[in-house]
N, C-alpha and C. Protein backbone atom coordinates (compact mmCIF):
# COMPACT_ATOMS: atom_id res chain seq x y z
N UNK A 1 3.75 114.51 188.09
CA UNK A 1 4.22 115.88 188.18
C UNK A 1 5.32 116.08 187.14
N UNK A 2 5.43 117.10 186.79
CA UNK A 2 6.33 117.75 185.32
C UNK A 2 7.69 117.59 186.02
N UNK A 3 8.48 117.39 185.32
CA UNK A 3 9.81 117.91 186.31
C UNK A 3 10.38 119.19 185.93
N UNK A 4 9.73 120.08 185.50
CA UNK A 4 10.21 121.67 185.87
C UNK A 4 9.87 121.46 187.12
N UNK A 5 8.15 121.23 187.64
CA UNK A 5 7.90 121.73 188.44
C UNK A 5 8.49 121.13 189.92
N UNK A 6 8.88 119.82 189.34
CA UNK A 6 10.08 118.75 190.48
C UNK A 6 11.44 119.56 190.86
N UNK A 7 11.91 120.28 190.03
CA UNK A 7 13.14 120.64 190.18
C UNK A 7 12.78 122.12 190.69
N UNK A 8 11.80 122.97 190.30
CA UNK A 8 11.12 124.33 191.12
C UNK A 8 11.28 123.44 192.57
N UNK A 9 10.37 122.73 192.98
CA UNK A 9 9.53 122.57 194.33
C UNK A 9 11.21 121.91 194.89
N UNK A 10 12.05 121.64 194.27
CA UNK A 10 13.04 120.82 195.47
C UNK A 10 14.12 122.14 195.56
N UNK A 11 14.16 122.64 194.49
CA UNK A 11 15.03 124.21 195.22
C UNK A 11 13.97 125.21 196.05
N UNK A 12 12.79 124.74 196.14
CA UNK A 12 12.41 125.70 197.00
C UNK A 12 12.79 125.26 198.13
N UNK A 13 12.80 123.95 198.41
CA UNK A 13 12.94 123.09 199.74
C UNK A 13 14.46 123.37 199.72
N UNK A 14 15.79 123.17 199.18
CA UNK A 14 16.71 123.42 199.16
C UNK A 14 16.76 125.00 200.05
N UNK A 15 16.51 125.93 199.16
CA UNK A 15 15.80 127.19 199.66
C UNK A 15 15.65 127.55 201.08
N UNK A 16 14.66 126.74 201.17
CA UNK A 16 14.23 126.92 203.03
C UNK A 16 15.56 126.05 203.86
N UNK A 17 16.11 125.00 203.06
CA UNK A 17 16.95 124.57 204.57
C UNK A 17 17.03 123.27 204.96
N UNK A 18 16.03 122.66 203.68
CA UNK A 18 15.91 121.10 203.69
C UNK A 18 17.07 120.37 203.01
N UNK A 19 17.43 119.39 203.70
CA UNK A 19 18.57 118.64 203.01
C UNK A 19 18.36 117.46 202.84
N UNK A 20 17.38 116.71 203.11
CA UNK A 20 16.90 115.52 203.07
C UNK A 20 15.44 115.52 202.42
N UNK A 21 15.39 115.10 201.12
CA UNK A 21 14.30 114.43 200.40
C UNK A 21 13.83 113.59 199.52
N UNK A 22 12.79 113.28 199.50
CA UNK A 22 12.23 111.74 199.05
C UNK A 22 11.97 112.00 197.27
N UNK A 23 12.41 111.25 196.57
CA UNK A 23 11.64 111.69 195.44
C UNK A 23 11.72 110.15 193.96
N UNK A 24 11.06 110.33 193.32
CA UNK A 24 10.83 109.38 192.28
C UNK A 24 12.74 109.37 191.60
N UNK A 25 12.86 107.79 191.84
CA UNK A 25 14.21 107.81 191.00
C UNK A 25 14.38 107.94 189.54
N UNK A 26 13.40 108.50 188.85
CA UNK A 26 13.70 108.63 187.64
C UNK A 26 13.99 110.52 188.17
N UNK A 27 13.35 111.08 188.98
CA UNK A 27 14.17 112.56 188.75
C UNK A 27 15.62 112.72 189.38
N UNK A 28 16.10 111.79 189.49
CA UNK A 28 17.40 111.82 190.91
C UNK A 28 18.45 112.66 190.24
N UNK A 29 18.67 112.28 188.80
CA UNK A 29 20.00 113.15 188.01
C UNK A 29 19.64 114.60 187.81
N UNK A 30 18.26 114.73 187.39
CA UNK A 30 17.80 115.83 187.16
C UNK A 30 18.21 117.13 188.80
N UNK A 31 17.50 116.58 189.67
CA UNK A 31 17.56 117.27 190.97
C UNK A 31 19.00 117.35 190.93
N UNK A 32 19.99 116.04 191.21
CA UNK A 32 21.17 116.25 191.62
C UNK A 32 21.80 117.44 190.73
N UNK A 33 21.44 117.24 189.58
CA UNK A 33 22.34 118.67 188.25
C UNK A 33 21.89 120.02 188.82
N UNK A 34 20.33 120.22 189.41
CA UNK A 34 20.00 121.35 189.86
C UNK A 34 20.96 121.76 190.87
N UNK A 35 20.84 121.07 191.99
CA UNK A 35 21.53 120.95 193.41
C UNK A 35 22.73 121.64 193.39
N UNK A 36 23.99 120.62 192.43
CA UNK A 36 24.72 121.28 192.08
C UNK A 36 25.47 122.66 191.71
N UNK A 37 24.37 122.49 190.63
CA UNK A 37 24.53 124.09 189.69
C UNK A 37 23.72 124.99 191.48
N UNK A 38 23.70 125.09 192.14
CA UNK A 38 22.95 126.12 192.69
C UNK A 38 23.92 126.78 193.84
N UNK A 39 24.06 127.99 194.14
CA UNK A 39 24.67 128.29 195.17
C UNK A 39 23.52 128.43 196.59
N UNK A 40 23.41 127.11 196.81
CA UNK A 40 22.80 127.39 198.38
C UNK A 40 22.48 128.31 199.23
N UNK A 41 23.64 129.51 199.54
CA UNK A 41 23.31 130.19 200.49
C UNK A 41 22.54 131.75 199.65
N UNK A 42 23.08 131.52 198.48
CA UNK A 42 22.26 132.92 197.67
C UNK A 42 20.49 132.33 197.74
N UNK A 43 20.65 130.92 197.34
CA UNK A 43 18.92 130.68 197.27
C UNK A 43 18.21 130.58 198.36
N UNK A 44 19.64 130.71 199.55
CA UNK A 44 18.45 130.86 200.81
C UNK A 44 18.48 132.41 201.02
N UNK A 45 19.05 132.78 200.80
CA UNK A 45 18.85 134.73 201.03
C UNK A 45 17.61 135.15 199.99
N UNK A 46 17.67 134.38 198.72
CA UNK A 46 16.60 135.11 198.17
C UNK A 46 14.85 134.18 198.14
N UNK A 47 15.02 133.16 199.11
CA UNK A 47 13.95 132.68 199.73
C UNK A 47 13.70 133.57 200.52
N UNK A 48 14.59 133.83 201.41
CA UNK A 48 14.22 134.64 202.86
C UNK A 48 13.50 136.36 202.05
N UNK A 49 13.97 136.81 201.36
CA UNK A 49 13.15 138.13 200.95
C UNK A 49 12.15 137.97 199.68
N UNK A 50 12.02 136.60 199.84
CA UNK A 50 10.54 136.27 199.02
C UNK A 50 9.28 136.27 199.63
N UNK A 51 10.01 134.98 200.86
CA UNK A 51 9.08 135.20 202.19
C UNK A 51 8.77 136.11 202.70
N UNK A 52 10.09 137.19 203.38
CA UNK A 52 9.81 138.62 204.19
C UNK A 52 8.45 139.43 203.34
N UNK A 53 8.30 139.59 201.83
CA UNK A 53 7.90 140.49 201.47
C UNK A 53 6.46 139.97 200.62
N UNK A 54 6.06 138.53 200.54
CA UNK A 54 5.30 138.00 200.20
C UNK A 54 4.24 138.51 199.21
N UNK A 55 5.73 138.95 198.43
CA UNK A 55 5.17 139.55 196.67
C UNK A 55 5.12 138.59 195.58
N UNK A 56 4.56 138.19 195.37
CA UNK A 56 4.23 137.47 194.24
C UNK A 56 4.26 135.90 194.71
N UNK A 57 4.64 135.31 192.82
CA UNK A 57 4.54 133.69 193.35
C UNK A 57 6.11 133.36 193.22
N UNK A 58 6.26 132.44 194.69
CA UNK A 58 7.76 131.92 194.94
C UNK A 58 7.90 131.20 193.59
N UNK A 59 7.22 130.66 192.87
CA UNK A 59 7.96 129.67 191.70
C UNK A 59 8.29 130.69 191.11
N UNK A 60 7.93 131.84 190.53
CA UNK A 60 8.00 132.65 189.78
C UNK A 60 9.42 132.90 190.17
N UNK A 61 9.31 133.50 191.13
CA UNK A 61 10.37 134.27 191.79
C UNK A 61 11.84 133.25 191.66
N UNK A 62 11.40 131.60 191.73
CA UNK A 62 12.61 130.88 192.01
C UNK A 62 12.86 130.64 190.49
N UNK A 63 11.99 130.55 189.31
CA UNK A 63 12.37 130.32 187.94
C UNK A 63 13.35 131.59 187.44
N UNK A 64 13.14 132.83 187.91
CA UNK A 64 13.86 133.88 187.66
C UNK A 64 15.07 133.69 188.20
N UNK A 65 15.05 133.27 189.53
CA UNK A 65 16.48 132.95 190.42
C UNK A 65 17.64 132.17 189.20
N UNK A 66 17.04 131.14 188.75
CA UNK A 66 17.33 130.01 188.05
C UNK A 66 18.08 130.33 186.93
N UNK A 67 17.09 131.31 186.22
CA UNK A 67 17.53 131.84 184.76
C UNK A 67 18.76 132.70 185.08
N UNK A 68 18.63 133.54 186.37
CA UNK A 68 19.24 134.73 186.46
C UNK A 68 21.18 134.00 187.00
N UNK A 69 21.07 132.88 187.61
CA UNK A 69 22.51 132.15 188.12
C UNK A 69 22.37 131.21 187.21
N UNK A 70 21.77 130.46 186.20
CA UNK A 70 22.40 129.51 185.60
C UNK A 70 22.45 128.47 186.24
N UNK A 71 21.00 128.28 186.81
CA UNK A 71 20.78 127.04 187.41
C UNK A 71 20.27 125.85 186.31
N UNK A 72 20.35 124.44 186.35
CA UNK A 72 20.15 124.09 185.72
C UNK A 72 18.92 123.30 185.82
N UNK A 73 17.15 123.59 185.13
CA UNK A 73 15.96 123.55 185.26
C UNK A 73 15.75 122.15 184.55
């Protein structure tokens, strides 16, 4: 797996509420820099009206999140 798409799929999980996950130790710095850079409770508010309104695609929606706070991908 790419690690855009490693670091998409673990802020989505971040996102929903997960705090515990498994992943290949070569992405560990990568995730942790995302993690970081992210304000948690904004990416769970804008999970929650991704979900509510089930417009489009969540990666989409979370790569925009990303670009739009200066998350780091």
């Amino acid at each position: 797996m790419k690690l855009d798409q490693v670091l998409i799929d673990a802020m989505a999980l971040l996102g929903l509420g997960v705090r515990s996950i498994s992943m290949e130790p070569s992405n560990f710095g990568a995730v942790k820099a995302m993690i970081v850079s992210a304000d948690d409770s904004r990416l769970r508010s804008m999970m929650d009206d991704v979900l509510a309104t089930r417009s489009g695609s969540v990666r989409g929606a979370l790569r925009r999140f990303a670009e739009g706070d200066s998350i780091e991908l």
